[in-house]
PDB file of N, CA and C in Angstrom:
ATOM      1  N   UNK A   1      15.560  19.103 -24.706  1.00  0.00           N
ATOM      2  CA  UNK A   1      14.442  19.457 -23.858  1.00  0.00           C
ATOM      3  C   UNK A   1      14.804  20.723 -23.093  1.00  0.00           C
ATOM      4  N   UNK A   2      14.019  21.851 -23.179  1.00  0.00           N
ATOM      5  CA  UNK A   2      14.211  22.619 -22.507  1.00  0.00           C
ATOM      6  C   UNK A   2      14.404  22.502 -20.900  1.00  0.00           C
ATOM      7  N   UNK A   3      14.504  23.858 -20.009  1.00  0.00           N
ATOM      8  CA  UNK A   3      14.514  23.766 -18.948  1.00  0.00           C
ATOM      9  C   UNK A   3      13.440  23.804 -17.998  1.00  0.00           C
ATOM     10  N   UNK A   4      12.230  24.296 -18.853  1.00  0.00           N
ATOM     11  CA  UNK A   4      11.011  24.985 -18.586  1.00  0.00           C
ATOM     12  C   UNK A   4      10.093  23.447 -18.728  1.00  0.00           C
ATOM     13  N   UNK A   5      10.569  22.581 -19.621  1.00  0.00           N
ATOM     14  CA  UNK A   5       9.799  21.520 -19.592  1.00  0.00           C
ATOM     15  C   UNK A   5       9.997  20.255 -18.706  1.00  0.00           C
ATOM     16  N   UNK A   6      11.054  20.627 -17.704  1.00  0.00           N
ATOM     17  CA  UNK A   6      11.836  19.760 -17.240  1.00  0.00           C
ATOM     18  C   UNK A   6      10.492  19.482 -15.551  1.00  0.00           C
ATOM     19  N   UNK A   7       9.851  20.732 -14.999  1.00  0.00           N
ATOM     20  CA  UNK A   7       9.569  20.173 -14.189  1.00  0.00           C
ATOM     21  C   UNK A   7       7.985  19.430 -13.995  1.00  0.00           C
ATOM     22  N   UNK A   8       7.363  19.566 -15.106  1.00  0.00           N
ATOM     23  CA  UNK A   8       6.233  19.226 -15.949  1.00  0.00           C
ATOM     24  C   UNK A   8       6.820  17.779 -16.447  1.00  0.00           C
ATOM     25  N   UNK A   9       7.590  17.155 -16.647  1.00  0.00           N
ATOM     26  CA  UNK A   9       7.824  16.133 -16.553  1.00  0.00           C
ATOM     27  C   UNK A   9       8.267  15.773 -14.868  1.00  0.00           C
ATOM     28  N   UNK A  10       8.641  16.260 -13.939  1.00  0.00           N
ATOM     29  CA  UNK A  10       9.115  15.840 -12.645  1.00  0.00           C
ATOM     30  C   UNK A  10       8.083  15.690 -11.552  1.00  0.00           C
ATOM     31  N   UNK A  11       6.844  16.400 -12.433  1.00  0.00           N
ATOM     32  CA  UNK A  11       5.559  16.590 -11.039  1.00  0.00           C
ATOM     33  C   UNK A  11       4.726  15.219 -11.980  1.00  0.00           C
ATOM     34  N   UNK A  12       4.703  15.110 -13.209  1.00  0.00           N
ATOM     35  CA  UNK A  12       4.334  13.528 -14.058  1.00  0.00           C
ATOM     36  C   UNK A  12       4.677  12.585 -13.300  1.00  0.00           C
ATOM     37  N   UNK A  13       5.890  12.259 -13.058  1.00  0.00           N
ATOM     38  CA  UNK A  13       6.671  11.178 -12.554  1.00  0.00           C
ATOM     39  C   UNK A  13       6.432  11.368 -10.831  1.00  0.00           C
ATOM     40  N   UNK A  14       6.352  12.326 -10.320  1.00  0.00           N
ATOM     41  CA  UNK A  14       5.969  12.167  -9.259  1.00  0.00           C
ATOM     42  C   UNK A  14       4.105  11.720  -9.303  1.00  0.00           C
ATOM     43  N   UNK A  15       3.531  12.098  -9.741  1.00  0.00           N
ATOM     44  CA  UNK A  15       2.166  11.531  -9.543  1.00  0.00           C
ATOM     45  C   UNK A  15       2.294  10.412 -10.025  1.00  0.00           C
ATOM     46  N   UNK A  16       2.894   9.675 -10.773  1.00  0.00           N
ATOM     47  CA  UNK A  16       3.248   8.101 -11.232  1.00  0.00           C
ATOM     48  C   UNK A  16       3.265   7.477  -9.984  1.00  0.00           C
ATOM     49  N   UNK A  17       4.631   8.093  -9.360  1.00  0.00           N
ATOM     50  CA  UNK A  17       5.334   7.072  -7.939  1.00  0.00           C
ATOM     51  C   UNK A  17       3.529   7.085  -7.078  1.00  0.00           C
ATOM     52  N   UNK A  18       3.334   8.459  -6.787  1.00  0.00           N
ATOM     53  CA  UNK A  18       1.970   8.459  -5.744  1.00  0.00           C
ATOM     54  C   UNK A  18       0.983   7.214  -6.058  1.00  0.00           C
ATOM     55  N   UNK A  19       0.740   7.446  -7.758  1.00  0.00           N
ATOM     56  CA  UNK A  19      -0.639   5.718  -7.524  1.00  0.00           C
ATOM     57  C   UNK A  19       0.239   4.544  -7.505  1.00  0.00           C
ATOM     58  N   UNK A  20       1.385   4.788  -8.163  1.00  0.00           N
ATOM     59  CA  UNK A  20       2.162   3.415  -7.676  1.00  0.00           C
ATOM     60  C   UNK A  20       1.987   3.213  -6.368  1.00  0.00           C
ATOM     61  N   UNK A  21       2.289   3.815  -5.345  1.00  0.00           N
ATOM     62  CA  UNK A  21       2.350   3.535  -4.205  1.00  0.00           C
ATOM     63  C   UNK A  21       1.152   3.080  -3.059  1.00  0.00           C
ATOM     64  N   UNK A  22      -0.007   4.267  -3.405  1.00  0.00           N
ATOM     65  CA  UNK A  22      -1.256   4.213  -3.193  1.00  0.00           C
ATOM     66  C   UNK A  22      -1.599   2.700  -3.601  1.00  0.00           C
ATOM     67  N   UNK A  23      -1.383   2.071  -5.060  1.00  0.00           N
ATOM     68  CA  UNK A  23      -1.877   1.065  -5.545  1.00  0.00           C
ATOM     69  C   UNK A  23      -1.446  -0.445  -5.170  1.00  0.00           C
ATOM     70  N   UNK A  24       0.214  -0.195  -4.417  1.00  0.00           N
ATOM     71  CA  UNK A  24       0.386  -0.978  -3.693  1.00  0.00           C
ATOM     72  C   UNK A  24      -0.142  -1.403  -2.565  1.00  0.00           C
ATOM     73  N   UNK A  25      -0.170  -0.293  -1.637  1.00  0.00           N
ATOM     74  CA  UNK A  25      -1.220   0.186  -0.742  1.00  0.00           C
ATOM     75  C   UNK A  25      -2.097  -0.734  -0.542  1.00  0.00           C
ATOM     76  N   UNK A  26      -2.884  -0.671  -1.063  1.00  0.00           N
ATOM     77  CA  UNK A  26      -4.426  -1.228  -1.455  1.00  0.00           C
ATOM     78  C   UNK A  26      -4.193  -2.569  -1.159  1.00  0.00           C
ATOM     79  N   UNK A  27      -3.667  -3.403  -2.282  1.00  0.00           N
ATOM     80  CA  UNK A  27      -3.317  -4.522  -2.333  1.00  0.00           C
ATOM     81  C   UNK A  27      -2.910  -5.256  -1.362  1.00  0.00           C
ATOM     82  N   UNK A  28      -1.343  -4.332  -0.878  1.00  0.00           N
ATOM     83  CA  UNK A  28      -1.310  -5.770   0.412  1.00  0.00           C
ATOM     84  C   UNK A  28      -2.677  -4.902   1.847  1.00  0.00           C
ATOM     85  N   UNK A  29      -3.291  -4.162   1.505  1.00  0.00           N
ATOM     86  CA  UNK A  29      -4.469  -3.800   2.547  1.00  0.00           C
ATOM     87  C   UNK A  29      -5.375  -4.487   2.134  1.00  0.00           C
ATOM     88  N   UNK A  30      -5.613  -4.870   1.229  1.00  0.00           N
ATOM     89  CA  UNK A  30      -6.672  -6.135   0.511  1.00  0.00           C
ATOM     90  C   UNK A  30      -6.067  -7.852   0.794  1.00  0.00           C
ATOM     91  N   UNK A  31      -4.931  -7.893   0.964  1.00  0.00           N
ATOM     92  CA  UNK A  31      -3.932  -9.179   1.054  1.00  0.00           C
ATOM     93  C   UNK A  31      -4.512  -9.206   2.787  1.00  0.00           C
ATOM     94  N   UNK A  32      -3.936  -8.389   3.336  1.00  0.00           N
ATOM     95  CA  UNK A  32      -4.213  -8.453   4.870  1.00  0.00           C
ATOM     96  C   UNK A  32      -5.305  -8.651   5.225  1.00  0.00           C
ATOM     97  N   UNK A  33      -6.556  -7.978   4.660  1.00  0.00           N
ATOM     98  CA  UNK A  33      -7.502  -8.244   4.968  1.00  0.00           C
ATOM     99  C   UNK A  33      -8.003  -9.459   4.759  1.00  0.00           C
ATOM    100  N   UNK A  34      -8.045 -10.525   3.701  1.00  0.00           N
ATOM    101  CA  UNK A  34      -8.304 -11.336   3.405  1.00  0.00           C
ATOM    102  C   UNK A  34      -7.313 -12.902   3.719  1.00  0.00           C
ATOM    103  N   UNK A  35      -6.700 -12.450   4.077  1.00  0.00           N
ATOM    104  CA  UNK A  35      -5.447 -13.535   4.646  1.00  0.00           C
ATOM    105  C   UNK A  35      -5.377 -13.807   6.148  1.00  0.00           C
ATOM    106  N   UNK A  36      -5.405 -12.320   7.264  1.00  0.00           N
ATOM    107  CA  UNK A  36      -5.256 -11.995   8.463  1.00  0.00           C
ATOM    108  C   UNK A  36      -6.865 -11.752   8.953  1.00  0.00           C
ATOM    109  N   UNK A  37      -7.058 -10.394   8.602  1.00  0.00           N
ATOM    110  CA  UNK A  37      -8.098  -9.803   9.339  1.00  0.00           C
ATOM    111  C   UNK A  37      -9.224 -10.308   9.713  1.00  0.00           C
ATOM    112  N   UNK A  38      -9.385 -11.128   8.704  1.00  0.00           N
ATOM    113  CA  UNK A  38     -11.222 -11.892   9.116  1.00  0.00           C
ATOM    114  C   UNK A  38     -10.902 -13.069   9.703  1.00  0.00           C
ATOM    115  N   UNK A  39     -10.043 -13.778  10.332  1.00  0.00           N
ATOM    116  CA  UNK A  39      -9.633 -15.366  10.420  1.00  0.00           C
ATOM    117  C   UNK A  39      -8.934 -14.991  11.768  1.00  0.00           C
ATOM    118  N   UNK A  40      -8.570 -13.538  12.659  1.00  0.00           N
ATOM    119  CA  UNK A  40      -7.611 -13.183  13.197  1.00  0.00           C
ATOM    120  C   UNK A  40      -8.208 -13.951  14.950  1.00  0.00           C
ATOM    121  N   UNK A  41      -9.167 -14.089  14.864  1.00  0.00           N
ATOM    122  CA  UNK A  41     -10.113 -14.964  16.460  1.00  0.00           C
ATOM    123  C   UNK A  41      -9.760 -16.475  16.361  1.00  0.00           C
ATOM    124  N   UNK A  42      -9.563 -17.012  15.239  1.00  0.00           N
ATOM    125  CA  UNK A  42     -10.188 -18.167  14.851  1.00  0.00           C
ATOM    126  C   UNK A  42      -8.279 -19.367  14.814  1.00  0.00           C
ATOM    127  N   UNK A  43      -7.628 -18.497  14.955  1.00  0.00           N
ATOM    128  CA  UNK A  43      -6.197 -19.283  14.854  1.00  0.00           C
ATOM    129  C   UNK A  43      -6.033 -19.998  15.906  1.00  0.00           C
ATOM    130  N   UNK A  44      -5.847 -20.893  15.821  1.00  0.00           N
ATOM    131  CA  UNK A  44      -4.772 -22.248  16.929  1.00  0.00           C
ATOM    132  C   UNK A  44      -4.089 -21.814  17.976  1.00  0.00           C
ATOM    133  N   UNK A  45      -3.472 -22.775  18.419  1.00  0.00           N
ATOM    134  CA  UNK A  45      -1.736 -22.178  19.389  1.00  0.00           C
ATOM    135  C   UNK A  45      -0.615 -22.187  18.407  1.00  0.00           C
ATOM    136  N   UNK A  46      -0.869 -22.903  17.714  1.00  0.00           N
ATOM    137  CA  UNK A  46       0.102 -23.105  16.504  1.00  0.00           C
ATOM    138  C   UNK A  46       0.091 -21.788  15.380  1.00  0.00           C
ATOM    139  N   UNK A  47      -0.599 -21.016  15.214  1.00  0.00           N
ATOM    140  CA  UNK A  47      -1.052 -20.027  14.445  1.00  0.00           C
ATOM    141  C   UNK A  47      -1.566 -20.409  13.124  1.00  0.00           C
ATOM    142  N   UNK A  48      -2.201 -21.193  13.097  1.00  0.00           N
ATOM    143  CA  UNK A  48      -3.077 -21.497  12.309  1.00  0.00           C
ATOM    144  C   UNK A  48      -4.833 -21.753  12.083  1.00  0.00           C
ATOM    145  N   UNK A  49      -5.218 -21.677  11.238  1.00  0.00           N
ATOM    146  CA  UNK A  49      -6.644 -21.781  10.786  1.00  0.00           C
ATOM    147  C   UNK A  49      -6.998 -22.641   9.711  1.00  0.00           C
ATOM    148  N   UNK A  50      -7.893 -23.896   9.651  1.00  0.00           N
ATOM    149  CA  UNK A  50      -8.003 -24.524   8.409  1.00  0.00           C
ATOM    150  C   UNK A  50      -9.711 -24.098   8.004  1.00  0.00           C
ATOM    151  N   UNK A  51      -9.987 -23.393   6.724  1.00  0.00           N
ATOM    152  CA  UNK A  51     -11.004 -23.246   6.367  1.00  0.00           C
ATOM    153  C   UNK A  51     -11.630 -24.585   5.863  1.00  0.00           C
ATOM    154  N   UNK A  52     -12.297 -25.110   6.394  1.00  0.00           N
ATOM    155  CA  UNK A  52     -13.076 -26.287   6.186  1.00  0.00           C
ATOM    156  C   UNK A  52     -13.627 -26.222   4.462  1.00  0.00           C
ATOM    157  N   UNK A  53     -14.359 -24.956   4.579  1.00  0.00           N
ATOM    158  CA  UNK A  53     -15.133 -25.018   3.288  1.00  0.00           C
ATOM    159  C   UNK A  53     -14.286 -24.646   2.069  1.00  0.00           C
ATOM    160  N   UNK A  54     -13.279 -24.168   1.885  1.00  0.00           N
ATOM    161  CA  UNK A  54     -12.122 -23.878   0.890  1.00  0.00           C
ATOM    162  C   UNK A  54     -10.832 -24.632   1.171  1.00  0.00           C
ATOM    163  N   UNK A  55     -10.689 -25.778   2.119  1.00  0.00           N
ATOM    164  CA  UNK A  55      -9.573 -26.383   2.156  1.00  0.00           C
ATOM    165  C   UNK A  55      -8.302 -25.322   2.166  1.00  0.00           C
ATOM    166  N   UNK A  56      -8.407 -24.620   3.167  1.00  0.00           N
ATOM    167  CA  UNK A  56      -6.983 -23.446   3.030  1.00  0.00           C
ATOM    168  C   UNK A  56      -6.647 -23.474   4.856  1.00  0.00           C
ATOM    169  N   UNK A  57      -5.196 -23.631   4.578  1.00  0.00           N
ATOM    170  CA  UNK A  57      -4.708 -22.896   5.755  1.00  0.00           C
ATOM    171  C   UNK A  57      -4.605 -21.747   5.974  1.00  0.00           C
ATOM    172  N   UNK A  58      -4.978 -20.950   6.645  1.00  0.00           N
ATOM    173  CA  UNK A  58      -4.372 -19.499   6.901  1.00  0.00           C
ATOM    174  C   UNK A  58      -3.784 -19.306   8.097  1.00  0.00           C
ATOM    175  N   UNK A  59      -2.935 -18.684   8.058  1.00  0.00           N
ATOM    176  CA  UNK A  59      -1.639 -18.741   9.117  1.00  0.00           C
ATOM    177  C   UNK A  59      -1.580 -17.220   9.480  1.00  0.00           C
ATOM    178  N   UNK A  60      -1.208 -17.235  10.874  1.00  0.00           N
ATOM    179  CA  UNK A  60      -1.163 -15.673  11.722  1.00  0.00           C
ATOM    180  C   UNK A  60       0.135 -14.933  11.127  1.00  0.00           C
ATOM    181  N   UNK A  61       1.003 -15.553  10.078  1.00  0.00           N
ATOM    182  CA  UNK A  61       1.973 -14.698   9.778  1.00  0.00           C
ATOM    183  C   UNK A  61       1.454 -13.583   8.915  1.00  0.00           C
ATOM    184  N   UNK A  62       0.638 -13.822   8.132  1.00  0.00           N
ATOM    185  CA  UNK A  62       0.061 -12.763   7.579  1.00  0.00           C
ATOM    186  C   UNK A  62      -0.376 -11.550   7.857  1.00  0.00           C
ATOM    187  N   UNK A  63      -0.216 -11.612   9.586  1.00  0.00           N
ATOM    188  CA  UNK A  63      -0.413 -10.115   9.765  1.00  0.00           C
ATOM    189  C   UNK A  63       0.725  -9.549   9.912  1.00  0.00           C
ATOM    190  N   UNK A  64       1.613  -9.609   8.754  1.00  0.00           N
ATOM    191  CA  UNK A  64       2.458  -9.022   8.365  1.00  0.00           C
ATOM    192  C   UNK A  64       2.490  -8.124   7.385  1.00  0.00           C
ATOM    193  N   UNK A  65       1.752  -8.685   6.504  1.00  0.00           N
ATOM    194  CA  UNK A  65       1.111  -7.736   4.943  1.00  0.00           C
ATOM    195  C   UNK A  65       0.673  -6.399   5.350  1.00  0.00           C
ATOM    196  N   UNK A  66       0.320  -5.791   7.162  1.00  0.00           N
ATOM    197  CA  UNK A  66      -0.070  -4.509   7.173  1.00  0.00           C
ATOM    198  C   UNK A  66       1.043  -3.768   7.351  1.00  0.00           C
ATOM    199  N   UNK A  67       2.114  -3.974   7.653  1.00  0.00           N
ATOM    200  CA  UNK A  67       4.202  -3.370   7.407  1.00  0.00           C
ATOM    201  C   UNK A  67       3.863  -2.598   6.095  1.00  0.00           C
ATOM    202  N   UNK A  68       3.935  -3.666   4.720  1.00  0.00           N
ATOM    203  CA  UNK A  68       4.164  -2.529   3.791  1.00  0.00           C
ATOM    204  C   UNK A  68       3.089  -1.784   3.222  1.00  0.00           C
ATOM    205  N   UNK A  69       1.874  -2.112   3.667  1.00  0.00           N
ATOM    206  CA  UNK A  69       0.686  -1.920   3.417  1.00  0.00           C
ATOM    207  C   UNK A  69       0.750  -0.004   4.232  1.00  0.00           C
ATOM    208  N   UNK A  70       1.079  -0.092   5.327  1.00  0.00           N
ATOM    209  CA  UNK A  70       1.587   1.103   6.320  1.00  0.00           C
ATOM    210  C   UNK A  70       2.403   2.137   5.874  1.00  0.00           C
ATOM    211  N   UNK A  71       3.378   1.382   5.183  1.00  0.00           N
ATOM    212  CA  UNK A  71       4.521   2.394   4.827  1.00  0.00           C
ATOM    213  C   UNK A  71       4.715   2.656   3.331  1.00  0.00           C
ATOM    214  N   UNK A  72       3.775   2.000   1.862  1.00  0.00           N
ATOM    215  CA  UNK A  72       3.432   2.000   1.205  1.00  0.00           C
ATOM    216  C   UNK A  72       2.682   3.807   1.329  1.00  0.00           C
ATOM    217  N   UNK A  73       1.444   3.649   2.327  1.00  0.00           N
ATOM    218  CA  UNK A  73       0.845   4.548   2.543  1.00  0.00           C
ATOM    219  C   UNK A  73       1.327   5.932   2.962  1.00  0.00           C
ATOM    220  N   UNK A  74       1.967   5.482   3.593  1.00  0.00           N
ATOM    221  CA  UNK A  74       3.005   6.985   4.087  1.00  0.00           C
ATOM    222  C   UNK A  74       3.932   7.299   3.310  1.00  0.00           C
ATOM    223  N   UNK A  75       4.714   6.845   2.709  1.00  0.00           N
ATOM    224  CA  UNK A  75       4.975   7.077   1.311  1.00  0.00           C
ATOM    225  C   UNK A  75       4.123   8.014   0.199  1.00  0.00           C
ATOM    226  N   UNK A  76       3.055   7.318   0.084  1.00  0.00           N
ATOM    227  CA  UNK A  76       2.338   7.835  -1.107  1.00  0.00           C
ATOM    228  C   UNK A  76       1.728   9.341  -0.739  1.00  0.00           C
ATOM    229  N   UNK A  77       1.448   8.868   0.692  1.00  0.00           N
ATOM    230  CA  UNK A  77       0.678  10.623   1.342  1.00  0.00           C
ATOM    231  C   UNK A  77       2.435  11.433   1.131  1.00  0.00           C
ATOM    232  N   UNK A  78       3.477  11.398   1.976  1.00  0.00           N
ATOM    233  CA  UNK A  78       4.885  12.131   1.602  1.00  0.00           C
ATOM    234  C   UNK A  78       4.468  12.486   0.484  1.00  0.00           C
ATOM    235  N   UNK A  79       4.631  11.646  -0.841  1.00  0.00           N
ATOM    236  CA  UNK A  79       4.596  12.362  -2.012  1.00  0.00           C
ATOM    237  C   UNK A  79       3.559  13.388  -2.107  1.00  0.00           C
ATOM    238  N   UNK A  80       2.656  12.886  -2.356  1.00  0.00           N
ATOM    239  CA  UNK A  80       1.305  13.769  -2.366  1.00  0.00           C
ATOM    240  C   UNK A  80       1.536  14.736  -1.435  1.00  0.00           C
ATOM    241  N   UNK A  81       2.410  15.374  -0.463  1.00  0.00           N
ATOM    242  CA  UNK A  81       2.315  16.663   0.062  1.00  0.00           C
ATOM    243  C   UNK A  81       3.324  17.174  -0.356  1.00  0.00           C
ATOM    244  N   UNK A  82       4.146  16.537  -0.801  1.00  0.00           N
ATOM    245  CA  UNK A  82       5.323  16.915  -1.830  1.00  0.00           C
ATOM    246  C   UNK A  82       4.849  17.373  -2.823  1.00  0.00           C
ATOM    247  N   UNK A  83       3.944  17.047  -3.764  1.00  0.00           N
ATOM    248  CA  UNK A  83       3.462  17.262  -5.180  1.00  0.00           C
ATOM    249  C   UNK A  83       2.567  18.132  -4.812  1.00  0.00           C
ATOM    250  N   UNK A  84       1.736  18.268  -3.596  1.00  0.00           N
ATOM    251  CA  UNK A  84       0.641  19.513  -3.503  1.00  0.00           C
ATOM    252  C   UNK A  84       1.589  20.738  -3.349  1.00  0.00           C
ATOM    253  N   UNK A  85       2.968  20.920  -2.296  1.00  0.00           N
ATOM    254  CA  UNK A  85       3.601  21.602  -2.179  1.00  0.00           C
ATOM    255  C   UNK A  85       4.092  22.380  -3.646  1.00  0.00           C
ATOM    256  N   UNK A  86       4.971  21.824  -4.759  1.00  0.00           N
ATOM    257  CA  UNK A  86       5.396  22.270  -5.800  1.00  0.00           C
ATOM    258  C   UNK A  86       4.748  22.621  -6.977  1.00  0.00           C
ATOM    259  N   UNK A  87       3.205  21.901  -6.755  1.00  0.00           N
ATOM    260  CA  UNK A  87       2.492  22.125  -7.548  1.00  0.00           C
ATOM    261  C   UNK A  87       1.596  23.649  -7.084  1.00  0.00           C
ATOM    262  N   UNK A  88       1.236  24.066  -5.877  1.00  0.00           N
ATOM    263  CA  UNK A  88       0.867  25.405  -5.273  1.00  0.00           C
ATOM    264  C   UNK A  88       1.789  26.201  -5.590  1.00  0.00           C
ATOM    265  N   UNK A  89       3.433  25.725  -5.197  1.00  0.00           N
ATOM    266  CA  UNK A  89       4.301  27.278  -5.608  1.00  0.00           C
ATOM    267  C   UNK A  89       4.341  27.490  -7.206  1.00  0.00           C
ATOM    268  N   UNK A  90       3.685  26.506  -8.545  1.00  0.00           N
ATOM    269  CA  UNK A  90       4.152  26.621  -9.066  1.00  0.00           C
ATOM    270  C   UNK A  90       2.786  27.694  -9.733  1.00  0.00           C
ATOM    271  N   UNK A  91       1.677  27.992  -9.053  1.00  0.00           N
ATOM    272  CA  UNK A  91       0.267  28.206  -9.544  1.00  0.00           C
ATOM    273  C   UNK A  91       0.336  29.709  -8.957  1.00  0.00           C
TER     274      UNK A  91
END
């Protein structure tokens, strides 16, 4: 492989990591939301919630899922100004 093809594969793999990350993102921001966010009034002293109509506990630990949900995100933006950066000097 040449040398010339080397960073055309490195800005590839960097836009890989970006929706990887972005796509994690999402998920536990979709996890949080649906676990924490809508149920977040409705918890105990105990930190809990029993949905009557779905038989589910949901528990206040879950607002934890917005940690990597946060830094998932900042991550993916880093890259992405990383990849806008090398990709401008390279244009």
């Amino acid at each position: 492989m040449s040398p010339a093809q080397r960073p055309g594969i490195r800005r590839s793999l960097l836009l890989i990591a970006i929706s990887l990350c972005a796509t994690a993102s999402a998920i536990f921001g979709f996890l949080y939301y649906g676990l924490y966010w809508k149920y977040r009034d409705l918890f105990n002293e105990n930190g809990r919630y029993f949905d009557e109509t779905d038989s589910v506990v949901y528990q206040d630990e879950a607002a934890i899922l917005i940690v990597p949900a946060i830094a998932l995100l900042v991550l993916a933006l880093g890259l992405g100004v990383l990849w806008w950066r090398r990709h401008r000097s390279r244009a």
